[in-house]
N, C-alpha and C. Protein backbone atom coordinates (compact mmCIF):
# COMPACT_ATOMS: atom_id res chain seq x y z
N UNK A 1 -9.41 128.24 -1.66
CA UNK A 1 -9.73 128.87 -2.93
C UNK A 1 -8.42 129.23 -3.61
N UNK A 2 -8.33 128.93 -4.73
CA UNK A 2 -7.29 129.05 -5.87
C UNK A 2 -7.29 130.87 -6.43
N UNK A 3 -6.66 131.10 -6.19
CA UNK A 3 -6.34 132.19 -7.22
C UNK A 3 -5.54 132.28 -8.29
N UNK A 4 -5.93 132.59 -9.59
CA UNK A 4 -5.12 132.28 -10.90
C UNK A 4 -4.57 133.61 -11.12
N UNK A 5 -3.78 133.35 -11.58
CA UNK A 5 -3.74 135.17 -12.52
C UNK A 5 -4.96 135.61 -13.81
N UNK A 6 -4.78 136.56 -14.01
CA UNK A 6 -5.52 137.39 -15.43
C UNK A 6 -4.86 136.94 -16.77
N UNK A 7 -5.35 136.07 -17.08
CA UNK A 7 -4.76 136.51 -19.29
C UNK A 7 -5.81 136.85 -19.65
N UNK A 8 -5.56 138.37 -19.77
CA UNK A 8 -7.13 138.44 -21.05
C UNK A 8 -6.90 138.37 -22.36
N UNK A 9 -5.31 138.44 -22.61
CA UNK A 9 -5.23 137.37 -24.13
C UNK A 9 -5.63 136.39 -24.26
N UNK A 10 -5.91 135.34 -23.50
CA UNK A 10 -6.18 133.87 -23.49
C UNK A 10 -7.65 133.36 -23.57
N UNK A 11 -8.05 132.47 -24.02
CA UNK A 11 -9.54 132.47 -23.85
C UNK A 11 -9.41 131.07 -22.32
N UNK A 12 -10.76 131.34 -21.70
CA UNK A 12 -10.99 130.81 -20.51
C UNK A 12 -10.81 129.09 -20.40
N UNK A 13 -11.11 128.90 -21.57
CA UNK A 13 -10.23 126.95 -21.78
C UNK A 13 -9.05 127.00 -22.24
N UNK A 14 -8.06 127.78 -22.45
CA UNK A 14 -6.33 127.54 -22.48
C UNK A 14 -5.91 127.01 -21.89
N UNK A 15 -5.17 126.20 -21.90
CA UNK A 15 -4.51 125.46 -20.99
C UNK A 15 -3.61 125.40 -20.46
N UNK A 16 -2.94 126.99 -20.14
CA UNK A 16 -2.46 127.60 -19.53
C UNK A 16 -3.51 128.37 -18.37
N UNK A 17 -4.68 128.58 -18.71
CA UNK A 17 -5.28 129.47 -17.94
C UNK A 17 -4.94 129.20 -16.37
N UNK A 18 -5.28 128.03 -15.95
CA UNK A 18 -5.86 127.51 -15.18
C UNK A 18 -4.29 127.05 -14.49
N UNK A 19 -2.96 127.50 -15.66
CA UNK A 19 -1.87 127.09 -14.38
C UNK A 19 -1.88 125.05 -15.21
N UNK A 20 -2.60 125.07 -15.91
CA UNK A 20 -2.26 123.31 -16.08
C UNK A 20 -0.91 123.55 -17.32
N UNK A 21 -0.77 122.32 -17.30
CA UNK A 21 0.89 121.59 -18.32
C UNK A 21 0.82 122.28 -19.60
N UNK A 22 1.70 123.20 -19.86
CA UNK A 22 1.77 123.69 -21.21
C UNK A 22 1.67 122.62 -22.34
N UNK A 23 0.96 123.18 -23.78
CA UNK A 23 1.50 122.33 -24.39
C UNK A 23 2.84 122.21 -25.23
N UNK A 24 3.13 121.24 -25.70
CA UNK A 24 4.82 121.36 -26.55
C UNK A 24 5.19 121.98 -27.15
N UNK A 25 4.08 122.53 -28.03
CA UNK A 25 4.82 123.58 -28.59
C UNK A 25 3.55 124.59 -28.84
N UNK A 26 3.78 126.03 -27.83
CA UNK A 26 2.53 126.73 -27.94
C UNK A 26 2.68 127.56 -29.23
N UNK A 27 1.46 127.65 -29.37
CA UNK A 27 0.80 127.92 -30.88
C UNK A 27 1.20 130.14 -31.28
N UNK A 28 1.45 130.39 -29.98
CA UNK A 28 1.59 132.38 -31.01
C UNK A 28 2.20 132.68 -29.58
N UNK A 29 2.67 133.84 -30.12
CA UNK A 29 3.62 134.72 -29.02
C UNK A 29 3.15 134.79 -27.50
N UNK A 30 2.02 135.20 -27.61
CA UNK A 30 1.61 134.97 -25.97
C UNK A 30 1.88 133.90 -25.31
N UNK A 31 1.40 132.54 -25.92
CA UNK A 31 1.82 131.74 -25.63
C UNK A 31 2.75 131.19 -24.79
N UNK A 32 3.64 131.65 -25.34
CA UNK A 32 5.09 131.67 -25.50
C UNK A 32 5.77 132.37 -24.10
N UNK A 33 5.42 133.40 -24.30
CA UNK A 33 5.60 134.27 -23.22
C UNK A 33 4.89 133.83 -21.53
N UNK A 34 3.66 133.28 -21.85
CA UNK A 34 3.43 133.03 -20.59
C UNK A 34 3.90 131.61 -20.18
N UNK A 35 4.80 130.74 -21.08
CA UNK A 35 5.09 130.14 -20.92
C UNK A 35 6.50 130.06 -20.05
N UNK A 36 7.32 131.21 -20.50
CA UNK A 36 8.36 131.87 -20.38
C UNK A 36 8.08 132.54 -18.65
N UNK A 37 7.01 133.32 -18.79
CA UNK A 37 6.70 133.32 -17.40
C UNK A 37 6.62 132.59 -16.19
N UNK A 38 5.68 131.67 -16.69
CA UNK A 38 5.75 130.66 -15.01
C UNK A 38 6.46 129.88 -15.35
N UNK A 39 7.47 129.38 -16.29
CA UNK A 39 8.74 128.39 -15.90
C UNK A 39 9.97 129.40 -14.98
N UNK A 40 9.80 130.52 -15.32
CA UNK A 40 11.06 131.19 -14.98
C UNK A 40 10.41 131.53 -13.24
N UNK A 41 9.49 131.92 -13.08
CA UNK A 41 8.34 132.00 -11.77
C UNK A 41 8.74 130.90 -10.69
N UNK A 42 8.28 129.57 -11.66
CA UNK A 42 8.64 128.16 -10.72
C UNK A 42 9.63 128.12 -10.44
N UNK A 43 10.92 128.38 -11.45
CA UNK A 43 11.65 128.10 -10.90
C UNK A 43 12.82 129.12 -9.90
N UNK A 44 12.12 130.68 -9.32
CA UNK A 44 12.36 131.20 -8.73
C UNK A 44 12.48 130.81 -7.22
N UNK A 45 10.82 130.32 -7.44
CA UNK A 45 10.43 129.62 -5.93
C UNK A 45 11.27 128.41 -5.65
N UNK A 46 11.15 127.64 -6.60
CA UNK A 46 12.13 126.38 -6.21
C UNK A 46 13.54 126.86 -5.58
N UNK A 47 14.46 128.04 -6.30
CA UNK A 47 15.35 128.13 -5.82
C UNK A 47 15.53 128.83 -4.41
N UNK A 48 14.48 129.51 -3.65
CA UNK A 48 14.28 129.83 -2.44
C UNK A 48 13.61 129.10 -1.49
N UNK A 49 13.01 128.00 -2.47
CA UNK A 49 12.82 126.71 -1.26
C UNK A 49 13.52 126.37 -0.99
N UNK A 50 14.55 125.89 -1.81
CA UNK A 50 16.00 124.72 -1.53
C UNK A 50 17.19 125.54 -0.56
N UNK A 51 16.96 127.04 -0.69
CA UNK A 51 18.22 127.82 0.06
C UNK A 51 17.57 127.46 1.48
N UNK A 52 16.34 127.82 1.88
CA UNK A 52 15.77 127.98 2.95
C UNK A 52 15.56 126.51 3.80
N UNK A 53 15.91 125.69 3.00
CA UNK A 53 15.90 124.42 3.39
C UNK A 53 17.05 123.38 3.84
N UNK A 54 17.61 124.30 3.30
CA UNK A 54 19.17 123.88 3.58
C UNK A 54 19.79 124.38 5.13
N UNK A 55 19.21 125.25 5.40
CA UNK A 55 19.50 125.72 6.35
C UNK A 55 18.73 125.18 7.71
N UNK A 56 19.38 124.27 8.18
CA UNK A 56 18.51 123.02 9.73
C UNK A 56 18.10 123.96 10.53
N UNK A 57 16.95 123.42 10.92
CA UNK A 57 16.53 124.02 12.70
C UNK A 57 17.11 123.23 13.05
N UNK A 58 18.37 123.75 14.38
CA UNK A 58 18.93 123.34 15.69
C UNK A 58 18.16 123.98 16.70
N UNK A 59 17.46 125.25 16.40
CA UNK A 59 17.20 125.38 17.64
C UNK A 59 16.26 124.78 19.28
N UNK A 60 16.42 123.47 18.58
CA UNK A 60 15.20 122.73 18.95
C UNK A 60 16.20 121.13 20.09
N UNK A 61 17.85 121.27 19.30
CA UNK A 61 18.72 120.20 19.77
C UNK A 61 18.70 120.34 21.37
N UNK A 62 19.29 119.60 22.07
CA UNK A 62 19.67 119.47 23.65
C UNK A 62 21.14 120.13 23.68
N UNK A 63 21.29 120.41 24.70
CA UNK A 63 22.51 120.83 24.60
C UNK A 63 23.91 120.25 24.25
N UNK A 64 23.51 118.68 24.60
CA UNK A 64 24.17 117.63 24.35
C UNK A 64 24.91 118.02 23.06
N UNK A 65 23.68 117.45 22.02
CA UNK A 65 23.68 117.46 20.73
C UNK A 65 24.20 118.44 20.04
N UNK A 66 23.78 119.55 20.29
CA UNK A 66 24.45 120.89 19.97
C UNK A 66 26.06 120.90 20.28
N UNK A 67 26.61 120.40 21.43
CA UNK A 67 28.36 120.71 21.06
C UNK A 67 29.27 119.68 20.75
N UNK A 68 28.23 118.34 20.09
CA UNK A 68 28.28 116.89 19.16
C UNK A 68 28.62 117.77 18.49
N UNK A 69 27.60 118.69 17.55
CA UNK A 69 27.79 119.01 16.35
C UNK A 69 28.77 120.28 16.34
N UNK A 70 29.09 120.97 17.34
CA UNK A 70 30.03 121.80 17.43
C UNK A 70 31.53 121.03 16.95
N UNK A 71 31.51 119.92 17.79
CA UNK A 71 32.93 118.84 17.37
C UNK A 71 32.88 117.85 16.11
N UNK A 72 31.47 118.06 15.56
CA UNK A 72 31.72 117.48 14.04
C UNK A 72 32.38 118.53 13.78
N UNK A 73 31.94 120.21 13.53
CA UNK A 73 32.13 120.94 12.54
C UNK A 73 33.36 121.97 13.17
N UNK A 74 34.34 121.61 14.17
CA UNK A 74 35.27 121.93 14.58
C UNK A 74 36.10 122.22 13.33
N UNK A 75 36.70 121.55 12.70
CA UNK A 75 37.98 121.51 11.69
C UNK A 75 37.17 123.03 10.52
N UNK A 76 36.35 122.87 10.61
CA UNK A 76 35.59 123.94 9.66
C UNK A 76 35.30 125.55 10.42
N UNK A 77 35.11 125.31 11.46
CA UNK A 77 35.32 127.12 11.95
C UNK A 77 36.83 127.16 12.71
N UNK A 78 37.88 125.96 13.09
CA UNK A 78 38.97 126.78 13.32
C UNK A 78 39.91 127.17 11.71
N UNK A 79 40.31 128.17 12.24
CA UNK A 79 40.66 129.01 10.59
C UNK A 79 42.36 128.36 10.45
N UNK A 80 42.55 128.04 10.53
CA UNK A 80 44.34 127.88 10.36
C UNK A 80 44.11 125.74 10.44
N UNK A 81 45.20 125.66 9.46
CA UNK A 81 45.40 123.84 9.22
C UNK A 81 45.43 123.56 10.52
N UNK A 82 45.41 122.63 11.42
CA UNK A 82 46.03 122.18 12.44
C UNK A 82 45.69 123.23 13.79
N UNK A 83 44.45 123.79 13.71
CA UNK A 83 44.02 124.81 14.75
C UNK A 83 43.60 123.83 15.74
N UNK A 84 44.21 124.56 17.05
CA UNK A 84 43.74 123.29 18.07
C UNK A 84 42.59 123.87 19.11
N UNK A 85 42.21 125.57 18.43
CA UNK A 85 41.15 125.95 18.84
C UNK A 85 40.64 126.34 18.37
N UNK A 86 39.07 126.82 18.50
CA UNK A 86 38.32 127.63 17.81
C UNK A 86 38.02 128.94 18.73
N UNK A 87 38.26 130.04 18.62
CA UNK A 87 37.50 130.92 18.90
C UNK A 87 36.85 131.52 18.58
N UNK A 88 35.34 132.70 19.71
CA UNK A 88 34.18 133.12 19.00
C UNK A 88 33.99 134.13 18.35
N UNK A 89 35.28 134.85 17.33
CA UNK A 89 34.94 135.40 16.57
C UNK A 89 34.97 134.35 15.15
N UNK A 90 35.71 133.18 15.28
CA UNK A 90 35.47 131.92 13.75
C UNK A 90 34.40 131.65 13.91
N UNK A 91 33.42 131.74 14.92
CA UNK A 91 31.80 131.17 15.30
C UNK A 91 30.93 132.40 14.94
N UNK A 92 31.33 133.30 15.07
CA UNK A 92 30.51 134.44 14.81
C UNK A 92 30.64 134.56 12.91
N UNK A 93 31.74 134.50 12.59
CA UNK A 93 32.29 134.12 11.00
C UNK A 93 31.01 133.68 10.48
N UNK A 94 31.56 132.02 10.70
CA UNK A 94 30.33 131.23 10.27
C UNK A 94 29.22 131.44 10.51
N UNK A 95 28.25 132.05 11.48
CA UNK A 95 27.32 132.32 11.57
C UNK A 95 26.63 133.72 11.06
N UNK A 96 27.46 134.10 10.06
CA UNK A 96 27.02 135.35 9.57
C UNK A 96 27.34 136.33 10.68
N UNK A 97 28.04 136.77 11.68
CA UNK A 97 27.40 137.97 12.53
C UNK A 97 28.54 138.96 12.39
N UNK A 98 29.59 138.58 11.59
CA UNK A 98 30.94 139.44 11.10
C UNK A 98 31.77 139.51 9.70
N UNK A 99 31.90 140.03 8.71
CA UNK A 99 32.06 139.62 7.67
C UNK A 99 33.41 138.57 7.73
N UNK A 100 33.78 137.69 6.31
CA UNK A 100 34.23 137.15 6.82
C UNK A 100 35.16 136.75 4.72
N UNK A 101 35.93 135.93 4.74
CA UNK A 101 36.34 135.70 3.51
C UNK A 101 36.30 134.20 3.28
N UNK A 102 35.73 133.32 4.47
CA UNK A 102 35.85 132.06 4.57
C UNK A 102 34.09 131.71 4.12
N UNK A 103 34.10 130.53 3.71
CA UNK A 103 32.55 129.90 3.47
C UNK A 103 32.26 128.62 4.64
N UNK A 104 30.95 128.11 4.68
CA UNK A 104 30.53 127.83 5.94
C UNK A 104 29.89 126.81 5.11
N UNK A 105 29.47 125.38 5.20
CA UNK A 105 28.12 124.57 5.15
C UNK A 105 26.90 125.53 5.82
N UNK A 106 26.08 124.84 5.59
CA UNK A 106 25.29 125.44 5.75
C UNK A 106 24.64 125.18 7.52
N UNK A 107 24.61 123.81 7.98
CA UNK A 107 24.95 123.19 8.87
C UNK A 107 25.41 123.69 9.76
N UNK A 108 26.99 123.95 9.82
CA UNK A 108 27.65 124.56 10.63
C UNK A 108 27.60 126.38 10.59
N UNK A 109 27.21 127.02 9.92
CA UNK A 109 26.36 128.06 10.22
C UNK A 109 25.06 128.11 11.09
N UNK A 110 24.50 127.11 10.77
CA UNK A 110 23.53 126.81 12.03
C UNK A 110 23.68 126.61 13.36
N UNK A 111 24.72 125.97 13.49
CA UNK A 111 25.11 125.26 14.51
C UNK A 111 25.60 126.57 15.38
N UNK A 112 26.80 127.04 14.63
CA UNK A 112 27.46 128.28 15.41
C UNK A 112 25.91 129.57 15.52
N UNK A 113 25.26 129.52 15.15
CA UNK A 113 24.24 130.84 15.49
C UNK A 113 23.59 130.32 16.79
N UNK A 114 23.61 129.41 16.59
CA UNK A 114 22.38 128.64 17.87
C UNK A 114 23.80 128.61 19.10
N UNK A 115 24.89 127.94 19.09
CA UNK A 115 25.66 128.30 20.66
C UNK A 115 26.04 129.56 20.71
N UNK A 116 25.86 130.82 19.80
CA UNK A 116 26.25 131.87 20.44
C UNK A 116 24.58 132.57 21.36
N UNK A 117 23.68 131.81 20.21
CA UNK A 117 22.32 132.28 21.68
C UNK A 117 22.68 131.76 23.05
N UNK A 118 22.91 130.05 23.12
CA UNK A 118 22.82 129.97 24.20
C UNK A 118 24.12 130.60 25.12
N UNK A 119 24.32 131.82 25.62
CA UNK A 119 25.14 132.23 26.30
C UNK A 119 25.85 131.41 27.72
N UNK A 120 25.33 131.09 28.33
CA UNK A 120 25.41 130.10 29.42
C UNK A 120 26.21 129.28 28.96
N UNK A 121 25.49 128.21 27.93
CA UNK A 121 26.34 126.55 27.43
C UNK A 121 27.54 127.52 26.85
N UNK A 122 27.60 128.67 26.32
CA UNK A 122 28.98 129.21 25.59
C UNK A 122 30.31 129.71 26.46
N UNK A 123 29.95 130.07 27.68
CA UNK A 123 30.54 130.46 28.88
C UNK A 123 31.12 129.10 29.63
N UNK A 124 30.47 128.07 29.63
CA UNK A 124 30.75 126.91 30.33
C UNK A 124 31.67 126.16 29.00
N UNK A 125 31.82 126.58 27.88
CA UNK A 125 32.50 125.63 26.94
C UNK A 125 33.66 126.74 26.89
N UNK A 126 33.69 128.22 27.43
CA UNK A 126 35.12 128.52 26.95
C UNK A 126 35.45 128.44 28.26
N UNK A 127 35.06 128.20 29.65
CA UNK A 127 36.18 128.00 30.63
C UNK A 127 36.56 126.47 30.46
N UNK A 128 35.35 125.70 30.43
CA UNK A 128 35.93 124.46 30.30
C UNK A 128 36.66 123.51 31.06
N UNK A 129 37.68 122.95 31.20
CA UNK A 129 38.92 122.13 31.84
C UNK A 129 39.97 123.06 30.80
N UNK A 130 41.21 122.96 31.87
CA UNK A 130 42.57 123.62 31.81
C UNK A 130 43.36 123.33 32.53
N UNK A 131 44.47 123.48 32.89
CA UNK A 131 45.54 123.56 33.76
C UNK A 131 46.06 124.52 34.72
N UNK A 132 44.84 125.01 35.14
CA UNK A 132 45.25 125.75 36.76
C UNK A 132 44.73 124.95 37.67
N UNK A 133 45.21 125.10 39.01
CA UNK A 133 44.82 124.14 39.96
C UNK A 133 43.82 123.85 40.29
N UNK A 134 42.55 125.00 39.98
CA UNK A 134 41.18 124.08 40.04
C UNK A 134 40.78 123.43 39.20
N UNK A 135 41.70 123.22 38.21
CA UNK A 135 41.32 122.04 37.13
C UNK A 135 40.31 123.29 35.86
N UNK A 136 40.12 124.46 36.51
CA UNK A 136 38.92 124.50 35.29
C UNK A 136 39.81 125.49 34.22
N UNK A 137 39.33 126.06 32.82
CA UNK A 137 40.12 126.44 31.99
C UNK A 137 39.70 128.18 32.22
N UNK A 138 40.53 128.79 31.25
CA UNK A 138 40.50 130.47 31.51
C UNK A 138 39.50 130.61 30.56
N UNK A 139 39.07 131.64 31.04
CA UNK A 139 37.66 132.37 29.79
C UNK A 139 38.65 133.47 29.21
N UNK A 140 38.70 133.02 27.75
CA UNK A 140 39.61 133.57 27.02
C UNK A 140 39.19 133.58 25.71
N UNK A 141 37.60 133.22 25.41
CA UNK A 141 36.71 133.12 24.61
C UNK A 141 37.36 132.35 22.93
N UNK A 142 37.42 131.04 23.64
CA UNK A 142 38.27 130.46 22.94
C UNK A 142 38.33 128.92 23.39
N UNK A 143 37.67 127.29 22.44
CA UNK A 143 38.00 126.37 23.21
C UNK A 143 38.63 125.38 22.47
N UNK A 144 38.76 124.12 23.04
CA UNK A 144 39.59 122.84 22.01
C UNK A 144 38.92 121.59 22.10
N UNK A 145 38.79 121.00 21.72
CA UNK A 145 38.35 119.43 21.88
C UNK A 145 38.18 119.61 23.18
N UNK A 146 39.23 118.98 24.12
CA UNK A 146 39.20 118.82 25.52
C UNK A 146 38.15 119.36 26.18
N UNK A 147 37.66 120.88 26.11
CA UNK A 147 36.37 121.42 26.63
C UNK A 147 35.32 120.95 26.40
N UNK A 148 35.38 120.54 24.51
CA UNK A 148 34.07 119.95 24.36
C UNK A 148 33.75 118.87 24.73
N UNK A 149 34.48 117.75 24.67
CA UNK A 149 34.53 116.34 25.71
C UNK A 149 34.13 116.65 26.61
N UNK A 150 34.66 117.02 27.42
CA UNK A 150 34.51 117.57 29.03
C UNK A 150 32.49 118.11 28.96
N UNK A 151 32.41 119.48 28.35
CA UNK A 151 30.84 119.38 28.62
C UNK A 151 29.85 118.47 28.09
N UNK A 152 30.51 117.76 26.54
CA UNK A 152 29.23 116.96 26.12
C UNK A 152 28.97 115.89 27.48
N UNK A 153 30.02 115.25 27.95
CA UNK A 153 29.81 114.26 29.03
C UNK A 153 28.85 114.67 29.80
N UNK A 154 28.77 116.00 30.66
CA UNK A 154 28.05 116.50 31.59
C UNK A 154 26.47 117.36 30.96
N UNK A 155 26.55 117.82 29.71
CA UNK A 155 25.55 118.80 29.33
C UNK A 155 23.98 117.31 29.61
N UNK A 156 23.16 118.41 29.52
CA UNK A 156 22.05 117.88 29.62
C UNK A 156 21.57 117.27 27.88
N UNK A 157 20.87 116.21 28.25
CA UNK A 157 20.12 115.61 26.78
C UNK A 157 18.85 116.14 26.52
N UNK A 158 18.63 116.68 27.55
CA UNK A 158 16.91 116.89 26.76
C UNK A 158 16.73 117.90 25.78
N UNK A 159 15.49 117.82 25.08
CA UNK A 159 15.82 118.57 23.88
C UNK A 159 14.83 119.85 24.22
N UNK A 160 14.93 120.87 23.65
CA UNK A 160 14.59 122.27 23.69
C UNK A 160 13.09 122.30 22.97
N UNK A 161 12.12 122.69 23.86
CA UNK A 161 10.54 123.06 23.14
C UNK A 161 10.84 124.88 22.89
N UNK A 162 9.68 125.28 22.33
CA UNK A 162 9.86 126.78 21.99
C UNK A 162 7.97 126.76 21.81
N UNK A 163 7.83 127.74 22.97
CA UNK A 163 6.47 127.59 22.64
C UNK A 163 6.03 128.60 21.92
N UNK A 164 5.10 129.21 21.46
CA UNK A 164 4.37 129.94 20.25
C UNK A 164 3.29 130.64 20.78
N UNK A 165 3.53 132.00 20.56
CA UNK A 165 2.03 132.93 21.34
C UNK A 165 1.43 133.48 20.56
N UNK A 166 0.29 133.33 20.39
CA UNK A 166 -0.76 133.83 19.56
C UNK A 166 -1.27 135.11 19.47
């Protein structure tokens, strides 16, 4: 069932009533005005569809995939030209969770909100590989390429369900 709004200026065949195609050029001030209304209306919604849309579900990627896209969007959360790391306060940046003076895709805001949930895959990407003798790297909350190589090879592919309770 449709719900319209009220014009009780309008008579019940306007052709506005009913929400149908204005015509070109409406005939008196009301008109006008409610014309003025639901274009400016539509195009409220439109602009909070397109924000909200822009913004990907990852939370659904494998882990794999998730620190793929960590090493697409590498060059974009380390903060300095030629950063050969990122650490998780540039991830927290981008992901909204600290203010920040830098801007983000929208993408890689996604990306960084979703590996700071998974705590685990985030712990295993800042020790990583390093150069102490067990080969593995320091948790210093902080990683480089090399880590991410290192886990995409090993992380798991399957992808993440989220079930839904009623």
């Amino acid at each position: 069932m449709t719900l319209y709004p009220l014009h009780f200026n309008l008579p019940p065949n306007s052709p506005s009533y009913k929400g149908e195609k204005e015509a070109d050029a409406p005939q008196d001030s009301i008109q006008i005005q409610h014309a003025a209304y639901t274009s400016t209306s539509s195009l409220e919604t439109r602009a909070k569809r397109s924000t909200t849309e822009q913004k990907p579900q990852v939370w659904s990627y494998s882990d794999k995939e998730l620190l793929q896209e960590v090493k697409k969007h590498f060059d974009e959360y380390a903060a300095g030209q030629g950063d050969e790391y990122v650490n998780f306060k540039e991830l927290k940046e981008a992901a909204g969770q600290v203010p920040t003076t830098r801007t983000f895709s929208p993408k890689a805001s996604a990306i960084a909100e979703e590996i700071l949930k998974r705590t685990e895959l985030l712990n295993q990407l800042d020790i990583g590989v390093g150069w102490t003798l067990s080969g593995r790297g320091l948790q210093d909350e902080r990683f480089d390429h090399d880590n991410l190589d290192y886990l995409i090879t090993y992380a798991s592919d399957h992808r993440r369900v989220r079930f839904i309770s009623r």
